[in-house]
PDB file of N, CA and C in Angstrom:
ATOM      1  N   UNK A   1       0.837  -1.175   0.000  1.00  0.00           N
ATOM      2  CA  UNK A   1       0.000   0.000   0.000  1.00  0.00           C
ATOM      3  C   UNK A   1       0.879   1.235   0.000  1.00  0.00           C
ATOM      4  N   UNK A   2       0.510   2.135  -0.919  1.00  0.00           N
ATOM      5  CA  UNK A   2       1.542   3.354  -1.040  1.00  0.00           C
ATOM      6  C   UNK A   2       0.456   4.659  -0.694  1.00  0.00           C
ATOM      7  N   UNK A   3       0.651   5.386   0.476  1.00  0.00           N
ATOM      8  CA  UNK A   3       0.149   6.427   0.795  1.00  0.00           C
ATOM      9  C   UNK A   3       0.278   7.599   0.296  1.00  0.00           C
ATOM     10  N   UNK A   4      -0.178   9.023   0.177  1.00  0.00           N
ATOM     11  CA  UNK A   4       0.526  10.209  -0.613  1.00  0.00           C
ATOM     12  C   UNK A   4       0.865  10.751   0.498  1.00  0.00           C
ATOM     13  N   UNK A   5       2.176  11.464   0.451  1.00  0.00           N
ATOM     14  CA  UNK A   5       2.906  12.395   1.425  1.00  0.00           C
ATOM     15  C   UNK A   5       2.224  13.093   2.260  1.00  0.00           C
ATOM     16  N   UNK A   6       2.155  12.873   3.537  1.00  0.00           N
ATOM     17  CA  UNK A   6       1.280  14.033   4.256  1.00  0.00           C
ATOM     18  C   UNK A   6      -0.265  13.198   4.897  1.00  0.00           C
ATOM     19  N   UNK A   7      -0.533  11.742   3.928  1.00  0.00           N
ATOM     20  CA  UNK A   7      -1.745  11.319   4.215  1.00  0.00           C
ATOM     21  C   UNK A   7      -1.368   9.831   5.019  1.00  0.00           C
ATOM     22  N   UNK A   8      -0.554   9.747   5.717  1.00  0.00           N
ATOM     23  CA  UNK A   8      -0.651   8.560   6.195  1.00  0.00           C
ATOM     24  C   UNK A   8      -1.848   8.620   7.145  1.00  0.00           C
ATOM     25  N   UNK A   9      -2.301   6.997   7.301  1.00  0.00           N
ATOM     26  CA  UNK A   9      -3.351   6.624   7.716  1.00  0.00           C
ATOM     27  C   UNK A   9      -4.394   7.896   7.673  1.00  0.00           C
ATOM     28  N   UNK A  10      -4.845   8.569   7.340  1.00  0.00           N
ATOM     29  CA  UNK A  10      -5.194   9.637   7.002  1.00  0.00           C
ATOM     30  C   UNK A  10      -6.211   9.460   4.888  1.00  0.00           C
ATOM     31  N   UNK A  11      -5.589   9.326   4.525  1.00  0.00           N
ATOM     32  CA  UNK A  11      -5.779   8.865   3.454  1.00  0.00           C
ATOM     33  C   UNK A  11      -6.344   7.785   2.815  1.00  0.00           C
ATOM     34  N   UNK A  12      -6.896   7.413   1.314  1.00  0.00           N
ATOM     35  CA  UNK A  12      -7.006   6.133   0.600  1.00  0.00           C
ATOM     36  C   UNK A  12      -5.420   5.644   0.219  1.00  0.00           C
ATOM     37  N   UNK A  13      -5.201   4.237   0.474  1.00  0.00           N
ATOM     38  CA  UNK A  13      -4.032   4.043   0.039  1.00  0.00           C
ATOM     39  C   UNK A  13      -3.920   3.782  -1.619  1.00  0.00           C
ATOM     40  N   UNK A  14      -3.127   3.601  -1.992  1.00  0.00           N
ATOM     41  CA  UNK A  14      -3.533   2.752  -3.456  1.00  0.00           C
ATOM     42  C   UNK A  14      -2.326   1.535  -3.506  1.00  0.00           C
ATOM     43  N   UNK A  15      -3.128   0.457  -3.918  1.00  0.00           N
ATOM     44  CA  UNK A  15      -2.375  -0.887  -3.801  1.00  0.00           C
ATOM     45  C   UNK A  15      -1.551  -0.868  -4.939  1.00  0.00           C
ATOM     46  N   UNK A  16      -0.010  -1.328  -4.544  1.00  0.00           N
ATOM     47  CA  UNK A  16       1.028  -1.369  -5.513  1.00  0.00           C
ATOM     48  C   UNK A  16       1.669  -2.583  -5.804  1.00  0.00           C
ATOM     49  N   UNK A  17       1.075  -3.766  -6.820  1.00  0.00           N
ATOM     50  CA  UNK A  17       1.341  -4.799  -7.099  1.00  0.00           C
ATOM     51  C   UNK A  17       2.800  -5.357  -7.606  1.00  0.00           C
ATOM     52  N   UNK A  18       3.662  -6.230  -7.438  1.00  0.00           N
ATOM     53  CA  UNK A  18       4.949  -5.805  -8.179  1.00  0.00           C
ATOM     54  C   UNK A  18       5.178  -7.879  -8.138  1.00  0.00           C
ATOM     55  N   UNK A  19       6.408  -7.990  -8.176  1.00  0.00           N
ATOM     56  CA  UNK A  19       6.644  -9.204  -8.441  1.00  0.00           C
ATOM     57  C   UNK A  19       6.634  -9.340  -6.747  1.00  0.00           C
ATOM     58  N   UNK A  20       6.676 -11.165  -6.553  1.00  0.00           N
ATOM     59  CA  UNK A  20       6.758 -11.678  -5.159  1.00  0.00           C
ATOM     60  C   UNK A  20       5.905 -12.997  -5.181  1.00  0.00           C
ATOM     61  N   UNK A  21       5.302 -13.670  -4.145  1.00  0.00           N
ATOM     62  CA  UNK A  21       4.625 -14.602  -3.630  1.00  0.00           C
ATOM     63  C   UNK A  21       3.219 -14.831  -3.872  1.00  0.00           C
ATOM     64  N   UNK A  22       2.525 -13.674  -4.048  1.00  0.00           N
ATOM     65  CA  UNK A  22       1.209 -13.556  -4.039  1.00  0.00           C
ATOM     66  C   UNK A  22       0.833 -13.062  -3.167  1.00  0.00           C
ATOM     67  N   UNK A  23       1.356 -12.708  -2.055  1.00  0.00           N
ATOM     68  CA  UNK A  23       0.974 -12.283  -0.980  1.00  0.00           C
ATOM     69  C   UNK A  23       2.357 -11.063  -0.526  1.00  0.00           C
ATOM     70  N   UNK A  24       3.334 -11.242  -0.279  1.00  0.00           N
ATOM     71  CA  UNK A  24       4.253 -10.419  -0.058  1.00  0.00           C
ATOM     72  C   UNK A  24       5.337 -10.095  -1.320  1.00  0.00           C
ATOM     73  N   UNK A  25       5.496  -8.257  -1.271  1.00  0.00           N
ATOM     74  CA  UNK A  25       6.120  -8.035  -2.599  1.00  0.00           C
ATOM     75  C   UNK A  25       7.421  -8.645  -2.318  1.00  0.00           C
ATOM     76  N   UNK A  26       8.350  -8.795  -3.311  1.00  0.00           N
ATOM     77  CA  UNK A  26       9.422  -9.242  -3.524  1.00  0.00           C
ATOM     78  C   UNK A  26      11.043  -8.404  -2.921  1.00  0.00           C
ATOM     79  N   UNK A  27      10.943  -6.889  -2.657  1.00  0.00           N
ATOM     80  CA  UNK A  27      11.332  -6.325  -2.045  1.00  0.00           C
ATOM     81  C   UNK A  27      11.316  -6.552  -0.518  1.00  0.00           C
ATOM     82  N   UNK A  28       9.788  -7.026   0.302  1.00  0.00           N
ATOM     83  CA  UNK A  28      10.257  -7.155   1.361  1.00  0.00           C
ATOM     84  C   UNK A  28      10.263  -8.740   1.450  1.00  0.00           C
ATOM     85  N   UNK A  29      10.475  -9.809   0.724  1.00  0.00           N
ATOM     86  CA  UNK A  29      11.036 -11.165   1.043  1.00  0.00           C
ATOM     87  C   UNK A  29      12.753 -10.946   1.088  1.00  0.00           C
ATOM     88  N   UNK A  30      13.087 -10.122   0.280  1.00  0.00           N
ATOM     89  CA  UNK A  30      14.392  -9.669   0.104  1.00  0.00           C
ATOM     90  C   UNK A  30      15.022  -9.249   1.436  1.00  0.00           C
ATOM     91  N   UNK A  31      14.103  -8.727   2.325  1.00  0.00           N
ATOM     92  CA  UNK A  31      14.342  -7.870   3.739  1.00  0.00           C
ATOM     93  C   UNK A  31      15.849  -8.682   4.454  1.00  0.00           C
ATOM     94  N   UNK A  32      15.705 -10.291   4.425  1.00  0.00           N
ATOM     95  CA  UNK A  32      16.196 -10.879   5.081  1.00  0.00           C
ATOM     96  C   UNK A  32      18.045 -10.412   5.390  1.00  0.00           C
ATOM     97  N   UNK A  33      17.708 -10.623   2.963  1.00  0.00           N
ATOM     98  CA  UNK A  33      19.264 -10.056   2.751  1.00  0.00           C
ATOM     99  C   UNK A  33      20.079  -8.852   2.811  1.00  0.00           C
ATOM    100  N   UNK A  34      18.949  -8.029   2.948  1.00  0.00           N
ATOM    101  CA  UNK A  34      19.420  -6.517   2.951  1.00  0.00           C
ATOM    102  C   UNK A  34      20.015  -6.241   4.373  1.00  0.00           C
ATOM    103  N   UNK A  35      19.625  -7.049   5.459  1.00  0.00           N
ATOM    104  CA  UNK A  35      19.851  -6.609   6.980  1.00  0.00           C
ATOM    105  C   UNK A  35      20.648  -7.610   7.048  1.00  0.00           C
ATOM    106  N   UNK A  36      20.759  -8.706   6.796  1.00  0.00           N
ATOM    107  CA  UNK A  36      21.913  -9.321   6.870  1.00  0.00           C
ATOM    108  C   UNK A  36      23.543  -8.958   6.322  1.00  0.00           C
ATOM    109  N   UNK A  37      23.523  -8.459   4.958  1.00  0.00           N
ATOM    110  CA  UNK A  37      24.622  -7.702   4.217  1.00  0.00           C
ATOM    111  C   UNK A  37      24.679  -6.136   5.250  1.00  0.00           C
ATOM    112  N   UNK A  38      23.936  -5.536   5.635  1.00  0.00           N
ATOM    113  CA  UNK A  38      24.423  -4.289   6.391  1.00  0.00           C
ATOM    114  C   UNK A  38      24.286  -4.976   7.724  1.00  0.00           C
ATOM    115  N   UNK A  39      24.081  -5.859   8.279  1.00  0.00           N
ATOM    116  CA  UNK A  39      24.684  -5.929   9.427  1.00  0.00           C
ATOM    117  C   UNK A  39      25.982  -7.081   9.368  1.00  0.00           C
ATOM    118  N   UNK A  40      26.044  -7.860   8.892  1.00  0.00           N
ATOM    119  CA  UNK A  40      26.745  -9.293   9.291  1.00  0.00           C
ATOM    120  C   UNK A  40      28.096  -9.155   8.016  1.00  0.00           C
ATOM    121  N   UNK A  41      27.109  -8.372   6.844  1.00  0.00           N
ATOM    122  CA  UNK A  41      28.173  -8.422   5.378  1.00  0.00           C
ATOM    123  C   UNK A  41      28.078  -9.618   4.912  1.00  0.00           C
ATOM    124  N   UNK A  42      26.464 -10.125   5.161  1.00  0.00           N
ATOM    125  CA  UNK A  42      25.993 -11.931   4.404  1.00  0.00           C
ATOM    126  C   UNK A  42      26.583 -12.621   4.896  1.00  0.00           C
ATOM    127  N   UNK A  43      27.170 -12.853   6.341  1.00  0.00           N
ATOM    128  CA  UNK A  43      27.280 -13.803   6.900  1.00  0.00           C
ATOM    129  C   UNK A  43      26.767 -13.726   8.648  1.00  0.00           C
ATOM    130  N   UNK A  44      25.782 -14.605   9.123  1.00  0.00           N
ATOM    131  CA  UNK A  44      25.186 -14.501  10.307  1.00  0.00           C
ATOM    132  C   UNK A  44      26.145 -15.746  10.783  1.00  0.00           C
ATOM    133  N   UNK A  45      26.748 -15.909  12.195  1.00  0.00           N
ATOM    134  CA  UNK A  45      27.276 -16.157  13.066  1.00  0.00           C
ATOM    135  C   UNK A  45      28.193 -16.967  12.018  1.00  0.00           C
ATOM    136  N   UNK A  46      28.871 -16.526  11.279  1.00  0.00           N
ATOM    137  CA  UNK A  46      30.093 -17.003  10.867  1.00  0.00           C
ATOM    138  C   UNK A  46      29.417 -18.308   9.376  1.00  0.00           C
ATOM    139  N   UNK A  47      28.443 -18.152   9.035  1.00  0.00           N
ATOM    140  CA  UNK A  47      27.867 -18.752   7.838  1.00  0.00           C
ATOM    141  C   UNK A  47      27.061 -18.171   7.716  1.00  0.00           C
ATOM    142  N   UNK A  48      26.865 -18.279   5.691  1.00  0.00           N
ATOM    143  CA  UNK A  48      26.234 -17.262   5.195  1.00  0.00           C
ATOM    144  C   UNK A  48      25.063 -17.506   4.899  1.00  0.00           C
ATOM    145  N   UNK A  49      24.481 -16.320   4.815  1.00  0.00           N
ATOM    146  CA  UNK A  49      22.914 -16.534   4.579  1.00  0.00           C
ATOM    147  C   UNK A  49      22.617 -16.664   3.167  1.00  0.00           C
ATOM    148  N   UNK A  50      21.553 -17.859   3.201  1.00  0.00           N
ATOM    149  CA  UNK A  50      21.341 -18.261   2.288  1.00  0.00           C
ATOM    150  C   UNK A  50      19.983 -17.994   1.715  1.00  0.00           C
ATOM    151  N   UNK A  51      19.914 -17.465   0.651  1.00  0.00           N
ATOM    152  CA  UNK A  51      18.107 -17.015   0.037  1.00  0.00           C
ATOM    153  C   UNK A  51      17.930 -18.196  -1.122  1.00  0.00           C
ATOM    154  N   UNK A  52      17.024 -18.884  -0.887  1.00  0.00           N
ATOM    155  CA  UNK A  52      16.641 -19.618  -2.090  1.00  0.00           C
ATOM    156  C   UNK A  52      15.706 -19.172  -2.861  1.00  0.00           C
ATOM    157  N   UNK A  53      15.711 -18.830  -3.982  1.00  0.00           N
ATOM    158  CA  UNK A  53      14.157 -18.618  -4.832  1.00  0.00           C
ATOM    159  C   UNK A  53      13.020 -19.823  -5.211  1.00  0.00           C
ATOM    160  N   UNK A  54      12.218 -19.695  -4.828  1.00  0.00           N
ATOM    161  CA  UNK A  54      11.673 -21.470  -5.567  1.00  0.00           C
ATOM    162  C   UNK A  54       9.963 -20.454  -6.646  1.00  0.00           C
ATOM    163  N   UNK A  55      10.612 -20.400  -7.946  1.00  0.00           N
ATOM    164  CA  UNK A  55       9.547 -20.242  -9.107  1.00  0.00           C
ATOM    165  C   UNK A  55       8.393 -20.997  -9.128  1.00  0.00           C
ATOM    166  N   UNK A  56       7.602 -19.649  -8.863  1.00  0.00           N
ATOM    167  CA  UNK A  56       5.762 -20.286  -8.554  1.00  0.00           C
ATOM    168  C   UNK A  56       5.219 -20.370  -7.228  1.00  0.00           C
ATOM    169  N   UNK A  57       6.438 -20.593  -6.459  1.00  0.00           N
ATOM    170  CA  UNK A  57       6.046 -20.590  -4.960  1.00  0.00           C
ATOM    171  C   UNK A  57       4.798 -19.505  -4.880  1.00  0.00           C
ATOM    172  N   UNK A  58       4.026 -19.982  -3.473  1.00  0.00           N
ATOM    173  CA  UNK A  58       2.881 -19.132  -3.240  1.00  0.00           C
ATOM    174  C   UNK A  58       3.015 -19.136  -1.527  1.00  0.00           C
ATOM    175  N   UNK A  59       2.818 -18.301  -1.250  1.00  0.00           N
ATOM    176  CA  UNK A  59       2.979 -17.849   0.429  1.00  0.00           C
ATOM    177  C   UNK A  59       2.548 -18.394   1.271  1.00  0.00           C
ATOM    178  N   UNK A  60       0.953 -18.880   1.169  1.00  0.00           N
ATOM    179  CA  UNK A  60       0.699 -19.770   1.908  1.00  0.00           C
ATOM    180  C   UNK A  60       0.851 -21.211   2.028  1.00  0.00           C
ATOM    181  N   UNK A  61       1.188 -21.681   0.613  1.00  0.00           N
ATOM    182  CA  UNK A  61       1.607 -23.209   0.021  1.00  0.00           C
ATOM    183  C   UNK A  61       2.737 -23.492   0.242  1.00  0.00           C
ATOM    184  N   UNK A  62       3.906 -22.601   0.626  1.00  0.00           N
ATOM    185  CA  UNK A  62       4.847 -23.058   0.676  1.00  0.00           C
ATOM    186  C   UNK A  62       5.411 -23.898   1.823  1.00  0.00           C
ATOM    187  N   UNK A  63       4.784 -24.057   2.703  1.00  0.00           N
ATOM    188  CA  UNK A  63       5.243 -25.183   3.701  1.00  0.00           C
ATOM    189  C   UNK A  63       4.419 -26.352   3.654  1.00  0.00           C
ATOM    190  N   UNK A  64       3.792 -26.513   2.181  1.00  0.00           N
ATOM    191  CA  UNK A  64       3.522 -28.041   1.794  1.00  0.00           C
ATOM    192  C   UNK A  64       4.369 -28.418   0.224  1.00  0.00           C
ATOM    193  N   UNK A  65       5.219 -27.343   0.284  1.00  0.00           N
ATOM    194  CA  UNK A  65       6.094 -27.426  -1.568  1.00  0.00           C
ATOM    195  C   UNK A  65       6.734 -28.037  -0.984  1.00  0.00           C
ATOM    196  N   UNK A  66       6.936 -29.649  -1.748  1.00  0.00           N
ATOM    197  CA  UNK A  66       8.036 -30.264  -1.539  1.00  0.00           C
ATOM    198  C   UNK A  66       9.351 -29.974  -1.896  1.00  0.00           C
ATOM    199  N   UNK A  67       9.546 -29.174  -2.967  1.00  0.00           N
ATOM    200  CA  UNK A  67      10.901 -28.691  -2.694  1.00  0.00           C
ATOM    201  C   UNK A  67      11.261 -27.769  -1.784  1.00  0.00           C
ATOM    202  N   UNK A  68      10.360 -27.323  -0.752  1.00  0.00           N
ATOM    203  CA  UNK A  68      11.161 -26.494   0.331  1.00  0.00           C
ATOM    204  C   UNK A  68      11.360 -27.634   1.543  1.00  0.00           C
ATOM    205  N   UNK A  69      10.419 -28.908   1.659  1.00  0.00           N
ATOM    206  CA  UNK A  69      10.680 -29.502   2.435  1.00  0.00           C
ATOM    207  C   UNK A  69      11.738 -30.481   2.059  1.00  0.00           C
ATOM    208  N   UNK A  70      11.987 -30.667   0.847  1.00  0.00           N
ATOM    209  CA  UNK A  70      13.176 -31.064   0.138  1.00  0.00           C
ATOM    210  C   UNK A  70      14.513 -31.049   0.720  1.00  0.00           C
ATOM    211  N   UNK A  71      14.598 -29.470   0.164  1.00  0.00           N
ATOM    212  CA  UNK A  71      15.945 -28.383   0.899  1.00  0.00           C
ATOM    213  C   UNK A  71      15.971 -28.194   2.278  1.00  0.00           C
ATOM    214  N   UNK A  72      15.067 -28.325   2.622  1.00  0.00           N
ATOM    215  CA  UNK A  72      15.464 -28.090   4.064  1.00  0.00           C
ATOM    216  C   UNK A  72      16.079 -29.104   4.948  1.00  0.00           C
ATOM    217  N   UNK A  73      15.565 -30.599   4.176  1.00  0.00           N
ATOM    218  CA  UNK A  73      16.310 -31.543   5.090  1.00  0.00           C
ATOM    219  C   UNK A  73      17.223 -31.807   4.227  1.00  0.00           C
ATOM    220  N   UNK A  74      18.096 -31.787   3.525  1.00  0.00           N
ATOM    221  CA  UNK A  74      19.271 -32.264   2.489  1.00  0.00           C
ATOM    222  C   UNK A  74      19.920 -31.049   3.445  1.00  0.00           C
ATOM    223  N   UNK A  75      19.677 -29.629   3.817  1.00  0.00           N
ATOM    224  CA  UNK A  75      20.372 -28.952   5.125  1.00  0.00           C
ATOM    225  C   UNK A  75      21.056 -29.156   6.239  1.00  0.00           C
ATOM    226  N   UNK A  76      19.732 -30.027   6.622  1.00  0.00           N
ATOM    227  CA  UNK A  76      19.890 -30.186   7.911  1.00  0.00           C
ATOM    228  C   UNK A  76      20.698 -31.512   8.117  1.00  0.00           C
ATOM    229  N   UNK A  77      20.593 -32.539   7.222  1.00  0.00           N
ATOM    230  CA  UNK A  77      21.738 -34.152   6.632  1.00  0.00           C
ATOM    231  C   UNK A  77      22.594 -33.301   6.669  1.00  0.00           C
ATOM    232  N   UNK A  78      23.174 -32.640   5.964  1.00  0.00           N
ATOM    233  CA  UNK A  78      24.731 -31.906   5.779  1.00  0.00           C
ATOM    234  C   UNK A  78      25.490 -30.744   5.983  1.00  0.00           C
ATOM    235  N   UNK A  79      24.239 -30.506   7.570  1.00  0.00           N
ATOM    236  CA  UNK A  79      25.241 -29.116   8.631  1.00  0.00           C
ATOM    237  C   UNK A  79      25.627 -29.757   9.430  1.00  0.00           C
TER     238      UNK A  79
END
């Protein structure tokens, strides 16, 4: 939702669609890496953070996509 200057909560917002999940834009799934690189410099406690993309994913489906439950244990076998 993008507000006009001066009208927060105050205002109509107008919805600003962009690439992402279906549910969250793609800028803030990104959030993870942006605070990780300005704080850590992409690496949290001495290993780096890792962003996977998975094409088509949907926000709420994704903790029945077998390829995230895939990756996550081929992870967890070989940390």
């Amino acid at each position: 939702l993008v507000y006009k200057p001066g009208t927060w909560l105050d205002g109509s917002p107008t919805l600003l669609t962009g690439d992402g999940d279906g549910t969250v834009n793609l800028r803030s799934l990104n959030a993870c890496e942006r605070w990780a690189k300005r704080r850590f410099g992409f690496s949290l406690n001495k290993r780096p953070l890792k962003s996977v993309p998975l094409a088509g994913a949907e926000h709420l489906k994704i903790l029945h996509d077998p390829r995230v439950t895939d990756y996550i244990t081929t992870v967890m076998k070989h940390d």
